[in-house]
C-alpha atoms as a PDB file:
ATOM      1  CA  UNK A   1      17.236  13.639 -13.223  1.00  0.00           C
ATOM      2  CA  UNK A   2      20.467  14.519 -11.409  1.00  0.00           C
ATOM      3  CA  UNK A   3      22.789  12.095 -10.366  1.00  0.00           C
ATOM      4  CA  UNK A   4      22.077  12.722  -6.684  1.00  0.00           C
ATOM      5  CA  UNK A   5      18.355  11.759  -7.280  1.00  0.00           C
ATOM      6  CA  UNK A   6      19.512   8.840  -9.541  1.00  0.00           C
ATOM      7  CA  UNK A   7      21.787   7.740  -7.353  1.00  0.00           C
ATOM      8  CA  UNK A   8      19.025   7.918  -4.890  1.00  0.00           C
ATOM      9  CA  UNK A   9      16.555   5.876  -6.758  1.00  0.00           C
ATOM     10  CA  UNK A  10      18.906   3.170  -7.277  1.00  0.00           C
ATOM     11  CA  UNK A  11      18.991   2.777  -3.676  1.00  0.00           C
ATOM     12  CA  UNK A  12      15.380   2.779  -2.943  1.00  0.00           C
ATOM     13  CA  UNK A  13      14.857   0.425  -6.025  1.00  0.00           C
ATOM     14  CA  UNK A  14      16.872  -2.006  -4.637  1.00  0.00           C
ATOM     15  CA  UNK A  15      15.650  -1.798  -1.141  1.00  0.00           C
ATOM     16  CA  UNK A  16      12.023  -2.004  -2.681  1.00  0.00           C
ATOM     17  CA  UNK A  17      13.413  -5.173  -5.239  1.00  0.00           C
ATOM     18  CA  UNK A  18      14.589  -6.926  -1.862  1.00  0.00           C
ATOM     19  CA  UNK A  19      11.348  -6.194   0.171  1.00  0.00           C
ATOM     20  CA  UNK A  20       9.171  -7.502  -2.682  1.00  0.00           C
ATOM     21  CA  UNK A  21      11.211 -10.489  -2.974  1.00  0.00           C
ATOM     22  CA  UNK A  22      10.693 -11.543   0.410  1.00  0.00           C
ATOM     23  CA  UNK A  23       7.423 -10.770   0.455  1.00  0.00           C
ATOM     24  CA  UNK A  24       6.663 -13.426  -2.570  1.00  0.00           C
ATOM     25  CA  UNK A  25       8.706 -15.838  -0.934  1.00  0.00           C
ATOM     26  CA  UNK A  26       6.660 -15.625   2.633  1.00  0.00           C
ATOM     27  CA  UNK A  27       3.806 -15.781   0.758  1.00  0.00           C
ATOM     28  CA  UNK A  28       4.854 -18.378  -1.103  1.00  0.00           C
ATOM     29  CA  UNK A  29       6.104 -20.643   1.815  1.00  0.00           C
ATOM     30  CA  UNK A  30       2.509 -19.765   3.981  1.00  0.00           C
ATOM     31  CA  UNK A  31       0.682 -20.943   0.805  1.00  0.00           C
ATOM     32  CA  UNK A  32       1.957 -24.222   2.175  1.00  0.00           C
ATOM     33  CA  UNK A  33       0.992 -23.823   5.801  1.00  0.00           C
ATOM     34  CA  UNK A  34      -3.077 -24.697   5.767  1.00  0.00           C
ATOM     35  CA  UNK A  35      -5.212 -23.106   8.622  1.00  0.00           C
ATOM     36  CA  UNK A  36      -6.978 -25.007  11.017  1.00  0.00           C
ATOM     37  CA  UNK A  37     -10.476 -24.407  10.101  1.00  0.00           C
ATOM     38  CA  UNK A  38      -9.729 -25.070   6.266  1.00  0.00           C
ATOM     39  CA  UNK A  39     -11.766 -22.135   5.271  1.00  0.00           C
ATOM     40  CA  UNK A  40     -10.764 -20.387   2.268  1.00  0.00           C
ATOM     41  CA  UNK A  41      -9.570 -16.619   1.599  1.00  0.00           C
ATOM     42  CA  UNK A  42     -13.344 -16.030   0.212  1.00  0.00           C
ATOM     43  CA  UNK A  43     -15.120 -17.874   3.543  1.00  0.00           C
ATOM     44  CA  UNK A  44     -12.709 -16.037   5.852  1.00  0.00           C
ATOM     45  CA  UNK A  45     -13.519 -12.832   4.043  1.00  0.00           C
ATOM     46  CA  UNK A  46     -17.291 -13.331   4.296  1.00  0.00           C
ATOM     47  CA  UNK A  47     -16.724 -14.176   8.183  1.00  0.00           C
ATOM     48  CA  UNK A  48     -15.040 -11.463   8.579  1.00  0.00           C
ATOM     49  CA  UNK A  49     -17.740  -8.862   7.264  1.00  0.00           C
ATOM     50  CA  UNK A  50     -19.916 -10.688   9.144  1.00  0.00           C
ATOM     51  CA  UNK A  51     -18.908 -10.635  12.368  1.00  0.00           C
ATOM     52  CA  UNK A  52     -18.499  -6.808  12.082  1.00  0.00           C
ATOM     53  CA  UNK A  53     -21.547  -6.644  10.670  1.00  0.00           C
ATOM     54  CA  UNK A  54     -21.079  -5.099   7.645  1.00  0.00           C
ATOM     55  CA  UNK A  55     -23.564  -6.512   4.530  1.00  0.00           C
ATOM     56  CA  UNK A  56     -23.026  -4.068   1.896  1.00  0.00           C
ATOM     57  CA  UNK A  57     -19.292  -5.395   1.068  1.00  0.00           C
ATOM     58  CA  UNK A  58     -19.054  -7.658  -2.205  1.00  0.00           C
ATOM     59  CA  UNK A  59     -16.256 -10.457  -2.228  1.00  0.00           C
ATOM     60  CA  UNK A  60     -15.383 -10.731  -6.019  1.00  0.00           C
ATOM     61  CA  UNK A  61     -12.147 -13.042  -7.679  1.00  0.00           C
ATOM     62  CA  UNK A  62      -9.656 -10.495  -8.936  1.00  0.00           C
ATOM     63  CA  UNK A  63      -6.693 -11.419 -11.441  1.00  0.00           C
ATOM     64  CA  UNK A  64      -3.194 -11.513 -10.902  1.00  0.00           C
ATOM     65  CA  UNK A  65      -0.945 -12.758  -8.043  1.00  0.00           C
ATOM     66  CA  UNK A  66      -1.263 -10.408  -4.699  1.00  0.00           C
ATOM     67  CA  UNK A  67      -3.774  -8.114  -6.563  1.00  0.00           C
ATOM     68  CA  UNK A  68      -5.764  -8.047  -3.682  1.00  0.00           C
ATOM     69  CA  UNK A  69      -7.414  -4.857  -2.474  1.00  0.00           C
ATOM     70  CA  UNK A  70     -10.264  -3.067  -0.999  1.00  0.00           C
ATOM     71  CA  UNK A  71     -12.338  -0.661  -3.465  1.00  0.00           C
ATOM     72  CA  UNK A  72     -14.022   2.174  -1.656  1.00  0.00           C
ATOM     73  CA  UNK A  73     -15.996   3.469  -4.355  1.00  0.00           C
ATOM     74  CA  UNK A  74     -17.617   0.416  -5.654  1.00  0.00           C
ATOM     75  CA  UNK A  75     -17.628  -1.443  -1.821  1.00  0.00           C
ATOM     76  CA  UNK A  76     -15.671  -4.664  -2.836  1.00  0.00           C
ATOM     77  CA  UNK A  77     -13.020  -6.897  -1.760  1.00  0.00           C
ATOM     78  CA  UNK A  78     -11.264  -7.930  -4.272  1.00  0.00           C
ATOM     79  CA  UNK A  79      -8.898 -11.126  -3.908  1.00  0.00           C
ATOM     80  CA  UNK A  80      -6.288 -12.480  -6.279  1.00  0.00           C
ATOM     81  CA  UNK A  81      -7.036 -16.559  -7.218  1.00  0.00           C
ATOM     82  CA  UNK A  82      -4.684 -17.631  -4.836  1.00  0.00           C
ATOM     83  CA  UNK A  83      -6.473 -16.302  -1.637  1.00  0.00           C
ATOM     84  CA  UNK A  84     -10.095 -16.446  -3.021  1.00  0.00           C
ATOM     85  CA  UNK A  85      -9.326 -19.866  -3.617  1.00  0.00           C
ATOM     86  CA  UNK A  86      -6.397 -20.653  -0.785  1.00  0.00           C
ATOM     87  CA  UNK A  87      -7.395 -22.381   2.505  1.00  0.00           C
ATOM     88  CA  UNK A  88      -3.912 -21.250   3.940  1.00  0.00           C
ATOM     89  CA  UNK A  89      -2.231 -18.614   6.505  1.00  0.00           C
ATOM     90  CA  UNK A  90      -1.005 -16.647   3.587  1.00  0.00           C
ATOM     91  CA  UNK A  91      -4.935 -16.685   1.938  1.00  0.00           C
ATOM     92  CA  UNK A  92      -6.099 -15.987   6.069  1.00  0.00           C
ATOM     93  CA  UNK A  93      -3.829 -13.437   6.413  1.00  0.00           C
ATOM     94  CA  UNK A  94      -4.907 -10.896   3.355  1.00  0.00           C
ATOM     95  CA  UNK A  95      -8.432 -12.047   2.927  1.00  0.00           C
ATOM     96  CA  UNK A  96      -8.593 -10.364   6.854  1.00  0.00           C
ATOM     97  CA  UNK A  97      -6.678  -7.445   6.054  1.00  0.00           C
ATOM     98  CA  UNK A  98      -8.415  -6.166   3.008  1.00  0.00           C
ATOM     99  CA  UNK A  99     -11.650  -6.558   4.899  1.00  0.00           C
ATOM    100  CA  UNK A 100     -10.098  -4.518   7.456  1.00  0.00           C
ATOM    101  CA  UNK A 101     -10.282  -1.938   4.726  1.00  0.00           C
ATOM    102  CA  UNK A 102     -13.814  -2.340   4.708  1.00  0.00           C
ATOM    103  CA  UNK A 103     -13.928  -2.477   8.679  1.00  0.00           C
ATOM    104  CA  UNK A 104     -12.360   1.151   7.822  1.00  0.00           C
ATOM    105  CA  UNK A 105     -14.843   2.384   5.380  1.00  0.00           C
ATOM    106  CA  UNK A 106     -17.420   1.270   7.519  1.00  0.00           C
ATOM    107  CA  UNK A 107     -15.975   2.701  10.942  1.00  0.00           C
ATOM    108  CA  UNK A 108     -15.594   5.903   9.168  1.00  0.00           C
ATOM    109  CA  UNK A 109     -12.127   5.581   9.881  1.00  0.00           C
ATOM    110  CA  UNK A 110     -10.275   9.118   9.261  1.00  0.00           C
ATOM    111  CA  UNK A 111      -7.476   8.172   7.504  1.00  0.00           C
ATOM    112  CA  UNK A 112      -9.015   6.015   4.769  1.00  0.00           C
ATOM    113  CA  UNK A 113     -11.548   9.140   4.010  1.00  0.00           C
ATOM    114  CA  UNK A 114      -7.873  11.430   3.591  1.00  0.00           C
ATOM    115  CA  UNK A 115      -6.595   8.411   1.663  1.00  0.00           C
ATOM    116  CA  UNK A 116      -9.860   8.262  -0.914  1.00  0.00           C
ATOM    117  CA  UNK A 117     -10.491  12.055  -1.456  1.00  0.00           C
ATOM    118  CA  UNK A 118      -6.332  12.150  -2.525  1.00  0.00           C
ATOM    119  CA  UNK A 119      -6.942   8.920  -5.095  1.00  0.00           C
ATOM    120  CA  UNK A 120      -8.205  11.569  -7.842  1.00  0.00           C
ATOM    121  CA  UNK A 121      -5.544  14.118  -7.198  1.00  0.00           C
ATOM    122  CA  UNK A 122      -2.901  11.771  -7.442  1.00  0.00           C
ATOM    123  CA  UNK A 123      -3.828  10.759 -10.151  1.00  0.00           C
ATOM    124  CA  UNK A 124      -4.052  13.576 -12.419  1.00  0.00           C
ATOM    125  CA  UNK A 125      -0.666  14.628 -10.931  1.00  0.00           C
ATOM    126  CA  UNK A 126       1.519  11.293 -11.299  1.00  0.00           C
ATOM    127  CA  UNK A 127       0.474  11.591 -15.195  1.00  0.00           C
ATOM    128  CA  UNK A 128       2.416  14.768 -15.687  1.00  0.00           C
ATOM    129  CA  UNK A 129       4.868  15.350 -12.600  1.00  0.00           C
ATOM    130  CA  UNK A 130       7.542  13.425 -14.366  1.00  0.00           C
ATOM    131  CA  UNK A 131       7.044  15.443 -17.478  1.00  0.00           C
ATOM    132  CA  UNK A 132       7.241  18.740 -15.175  1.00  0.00           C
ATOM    133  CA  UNK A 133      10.148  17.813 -13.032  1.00  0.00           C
ATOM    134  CA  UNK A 134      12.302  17.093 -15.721  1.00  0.00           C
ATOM    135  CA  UNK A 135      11.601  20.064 -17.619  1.00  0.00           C
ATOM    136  CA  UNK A 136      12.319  22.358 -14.248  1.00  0.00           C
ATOM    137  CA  UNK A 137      15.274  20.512 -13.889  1.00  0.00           C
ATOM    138  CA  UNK A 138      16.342  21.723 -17.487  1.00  0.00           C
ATOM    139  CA  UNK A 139      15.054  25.185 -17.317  1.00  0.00           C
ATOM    140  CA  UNK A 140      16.080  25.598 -13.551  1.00  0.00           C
ATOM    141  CA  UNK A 141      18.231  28.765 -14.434  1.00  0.00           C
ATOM    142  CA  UNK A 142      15.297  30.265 -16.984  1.00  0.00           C
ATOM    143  CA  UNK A 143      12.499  29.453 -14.959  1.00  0.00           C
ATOM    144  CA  UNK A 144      12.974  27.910 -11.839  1.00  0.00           C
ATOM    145  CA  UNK A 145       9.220  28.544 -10.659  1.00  0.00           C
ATOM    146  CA  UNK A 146       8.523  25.434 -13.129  1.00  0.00           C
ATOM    147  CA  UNK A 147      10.199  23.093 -10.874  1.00  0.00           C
ATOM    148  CA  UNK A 148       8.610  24.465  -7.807  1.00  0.00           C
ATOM    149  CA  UNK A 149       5.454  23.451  -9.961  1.00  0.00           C
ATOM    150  CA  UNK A 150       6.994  20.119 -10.170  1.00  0.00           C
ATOM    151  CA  UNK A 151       7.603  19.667  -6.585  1.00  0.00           C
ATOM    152  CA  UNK A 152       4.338  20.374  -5.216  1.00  0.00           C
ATOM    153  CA  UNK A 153       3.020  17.999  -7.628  1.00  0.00           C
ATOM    154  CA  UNK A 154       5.224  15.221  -6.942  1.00  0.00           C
ATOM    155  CA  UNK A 155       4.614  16.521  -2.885  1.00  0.00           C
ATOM    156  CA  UNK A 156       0.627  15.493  -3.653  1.00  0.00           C
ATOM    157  CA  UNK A 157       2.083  12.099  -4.326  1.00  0.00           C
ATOM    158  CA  UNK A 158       4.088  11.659  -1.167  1.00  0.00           C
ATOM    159  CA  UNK A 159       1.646  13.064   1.239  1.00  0.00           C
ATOM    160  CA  UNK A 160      -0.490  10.066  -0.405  1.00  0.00           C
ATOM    161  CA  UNK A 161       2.221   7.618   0.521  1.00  0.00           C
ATOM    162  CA  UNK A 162       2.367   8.964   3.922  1.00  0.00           C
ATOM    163  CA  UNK A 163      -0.952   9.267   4.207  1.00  0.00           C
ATOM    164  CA  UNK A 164      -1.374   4.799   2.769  1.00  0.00           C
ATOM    165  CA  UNK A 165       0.805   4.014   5.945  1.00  0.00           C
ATOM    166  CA  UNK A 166      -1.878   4.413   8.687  1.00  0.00           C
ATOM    167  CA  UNK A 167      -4.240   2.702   6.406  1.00  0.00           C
ATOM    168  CA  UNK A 168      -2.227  -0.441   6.030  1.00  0.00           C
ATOM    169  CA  UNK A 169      -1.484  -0.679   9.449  1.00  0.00           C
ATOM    170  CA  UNK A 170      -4.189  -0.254  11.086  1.00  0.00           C
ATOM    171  CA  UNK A 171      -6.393  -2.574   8.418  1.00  0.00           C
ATOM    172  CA  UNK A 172      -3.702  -5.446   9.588  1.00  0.00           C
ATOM    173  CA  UNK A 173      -4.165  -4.423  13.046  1.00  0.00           C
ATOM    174  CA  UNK A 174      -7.881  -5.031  12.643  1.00  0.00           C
ATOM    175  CA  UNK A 175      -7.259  -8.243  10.723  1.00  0.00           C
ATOM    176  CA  UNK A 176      -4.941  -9.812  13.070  1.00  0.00           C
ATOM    177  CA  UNK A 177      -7.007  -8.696  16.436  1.00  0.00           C
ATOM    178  CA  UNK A 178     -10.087 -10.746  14.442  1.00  0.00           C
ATOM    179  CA  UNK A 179      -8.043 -13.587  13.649  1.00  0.00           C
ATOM    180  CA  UNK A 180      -6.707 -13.759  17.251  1.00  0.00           C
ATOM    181  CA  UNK A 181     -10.428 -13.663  18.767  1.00  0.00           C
ATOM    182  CA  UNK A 182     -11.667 -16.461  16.242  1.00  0.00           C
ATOM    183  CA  UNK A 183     -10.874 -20.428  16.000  1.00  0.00           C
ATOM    184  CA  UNK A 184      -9.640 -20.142  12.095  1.00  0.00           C
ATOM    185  CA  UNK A 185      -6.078 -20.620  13.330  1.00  0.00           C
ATOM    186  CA  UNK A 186      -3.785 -21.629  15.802  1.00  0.00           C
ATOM    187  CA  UNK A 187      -1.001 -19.231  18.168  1.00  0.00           C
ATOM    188  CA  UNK A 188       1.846 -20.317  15.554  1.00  0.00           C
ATOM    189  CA  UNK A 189      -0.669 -19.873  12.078  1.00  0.00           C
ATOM    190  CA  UNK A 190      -1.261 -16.571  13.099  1.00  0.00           C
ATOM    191  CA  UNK A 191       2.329 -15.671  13.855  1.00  0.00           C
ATOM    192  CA  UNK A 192       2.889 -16.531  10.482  1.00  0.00           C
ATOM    193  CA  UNK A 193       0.305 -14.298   9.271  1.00  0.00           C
ATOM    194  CA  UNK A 194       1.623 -11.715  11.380  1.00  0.00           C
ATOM    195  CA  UNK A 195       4.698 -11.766   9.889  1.00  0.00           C
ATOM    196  CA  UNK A 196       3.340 -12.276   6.105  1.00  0.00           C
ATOM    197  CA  UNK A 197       1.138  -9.107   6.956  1.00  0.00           C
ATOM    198  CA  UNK A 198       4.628  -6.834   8.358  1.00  0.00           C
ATOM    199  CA  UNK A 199       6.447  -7.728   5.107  1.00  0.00           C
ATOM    200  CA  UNK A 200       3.119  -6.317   3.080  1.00  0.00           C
ATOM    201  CA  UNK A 201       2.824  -3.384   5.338  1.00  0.00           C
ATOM    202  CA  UNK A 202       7.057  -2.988   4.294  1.00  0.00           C
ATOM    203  CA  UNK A 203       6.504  -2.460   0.719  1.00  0.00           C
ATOM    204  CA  UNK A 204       4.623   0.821   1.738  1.00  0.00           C
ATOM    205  CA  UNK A 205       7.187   1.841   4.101  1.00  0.00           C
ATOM    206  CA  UNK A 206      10.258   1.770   1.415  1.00  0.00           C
ATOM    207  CA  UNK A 207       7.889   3.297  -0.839  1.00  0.00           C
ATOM    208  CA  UNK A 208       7.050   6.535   1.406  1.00  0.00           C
ATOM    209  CA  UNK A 209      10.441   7.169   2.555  1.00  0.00           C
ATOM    210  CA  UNK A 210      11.642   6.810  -1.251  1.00  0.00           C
ATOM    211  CA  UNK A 211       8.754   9.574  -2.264  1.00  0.00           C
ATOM    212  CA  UNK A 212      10.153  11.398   1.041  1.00  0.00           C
ATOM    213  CA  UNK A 213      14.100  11.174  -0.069  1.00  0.00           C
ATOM    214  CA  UNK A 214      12.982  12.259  -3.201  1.00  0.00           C
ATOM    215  CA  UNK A 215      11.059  15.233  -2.793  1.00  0.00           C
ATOM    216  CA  UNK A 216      13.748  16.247  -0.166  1.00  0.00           C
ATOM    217  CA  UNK A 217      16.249  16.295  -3.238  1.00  0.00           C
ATOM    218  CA  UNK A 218      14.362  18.113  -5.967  1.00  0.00           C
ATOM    219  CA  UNK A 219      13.516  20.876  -2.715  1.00  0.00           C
ATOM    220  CA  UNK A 220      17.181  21.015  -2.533  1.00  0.00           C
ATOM    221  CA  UNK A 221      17.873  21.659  -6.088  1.00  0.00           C
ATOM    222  CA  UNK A 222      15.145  24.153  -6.014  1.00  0.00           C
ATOM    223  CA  UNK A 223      16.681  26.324  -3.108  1.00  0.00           C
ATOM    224  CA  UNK A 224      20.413  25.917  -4.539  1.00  0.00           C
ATOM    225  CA  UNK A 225      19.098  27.812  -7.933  1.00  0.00           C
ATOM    226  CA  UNK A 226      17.734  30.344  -5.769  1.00  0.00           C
ATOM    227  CA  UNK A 227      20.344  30.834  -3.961  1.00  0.00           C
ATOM    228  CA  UNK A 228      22.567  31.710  -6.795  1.00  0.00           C
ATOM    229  CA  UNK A 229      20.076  34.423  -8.430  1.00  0.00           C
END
């Protein structure tokens, strides 16, 4: 890693650091703030599939704290104790929005197809783009066509993050629209979700343009070495 790209990552760590910590703390302080209706993350959840008529969506306790997330292959919603169990605008807020995943899946909704079919690629390539990068960095005057290997690899992995962006908005978009047409929470409860749900969607956003800086870096690199042959 150069010390451009180091430099670089320090940044973007401690943009992503802040962003995460703020997150937590909204979460924490809306964990505090009940709903109206006093339903729980795992009631809203059901509702939610409900009224969009979708049946074929399991709601299933994950572990962890904000481990929640939608699983396309397996159709579940899975929700971290604190919102399967919250009755809170924090619990409200991401029981709706990982259902708006499923509100996705079920809607056919373009981007979440782009964002499933890339899950395997990425997957493969974030094992061994490190690995590849580092040695094209070191062999950049031997065998530069190494780190071009290395950049379309890590490029896989930030089309992905582009790609998540449209995803997460648009499944809190769905989640707060529902919210707003229901009785589970009042004008200032769902500001609050609002709000919890922008930090959320924030974490993706430092993440993309940090996969974005990145790639723009190692493309540099790559086009300075062949510039000097």
């Amino acid at each position: 890693m150069t010390p451009g790209i180091m430099f670089l990552s320090l940044i973007f760590v401690g943009i992503s650091l802040l962003v995460s910590f703020v997150l937590k703390s909204k979460f924490r302080a809306y964990s505090e703030v009940p709903t109206s209706s006093g339903l729980t993350g795992r009631q809203i959840a059901e509702k939610m599939l409900r009224d969009n008529q979708i049946y074929d969506v399991q709601i299933r306790e994950a572990e962890g704290f904000l481990s929640d997330h939608y699983n396309p292959a397996d159709k579940t919603v899975n929700l971290s104790p604190d919102v399967y169990n919250g009755a809170n605008v924090a619990a409200a807020a991401v029981a709706a929005h990982e259902c708006g995943h499923a509100v996705q899946h079920a809607a056919a909704y373009p981007w979440l197809g782009l964002r499933s079919r890339l899950v395997p690629v990425v997957q493969v390539s974030s094992n061994i783009v490190s690995w590849v990068l580092l040695a094209g960095i070191f062999l950049i005057n031997t065998f530069p066509q190494l780190l071009l290997g290395g950049i379309i690899l890590f490029g896989i992995t930030t089309v992905f993050s582009l790609v998540t962006l449209p995803v997460e908005f648009d499944a809190s978009r769905r989640a707060l629209a529902w919210l707003d047409n229901t009785t589970i929470m009042r004008r200032e409860e769902h500001d609050k979700a609002k709000n919890a749900l922008w930090w959320a969607a924030m974490t993706y956003v430092v993440a993309a343009l940090a996969s974005v800086a990145t790639l723009v870096q190692y493309i540099l690199i790559y086009m300075g070495a062949r510039n000097r042959d």
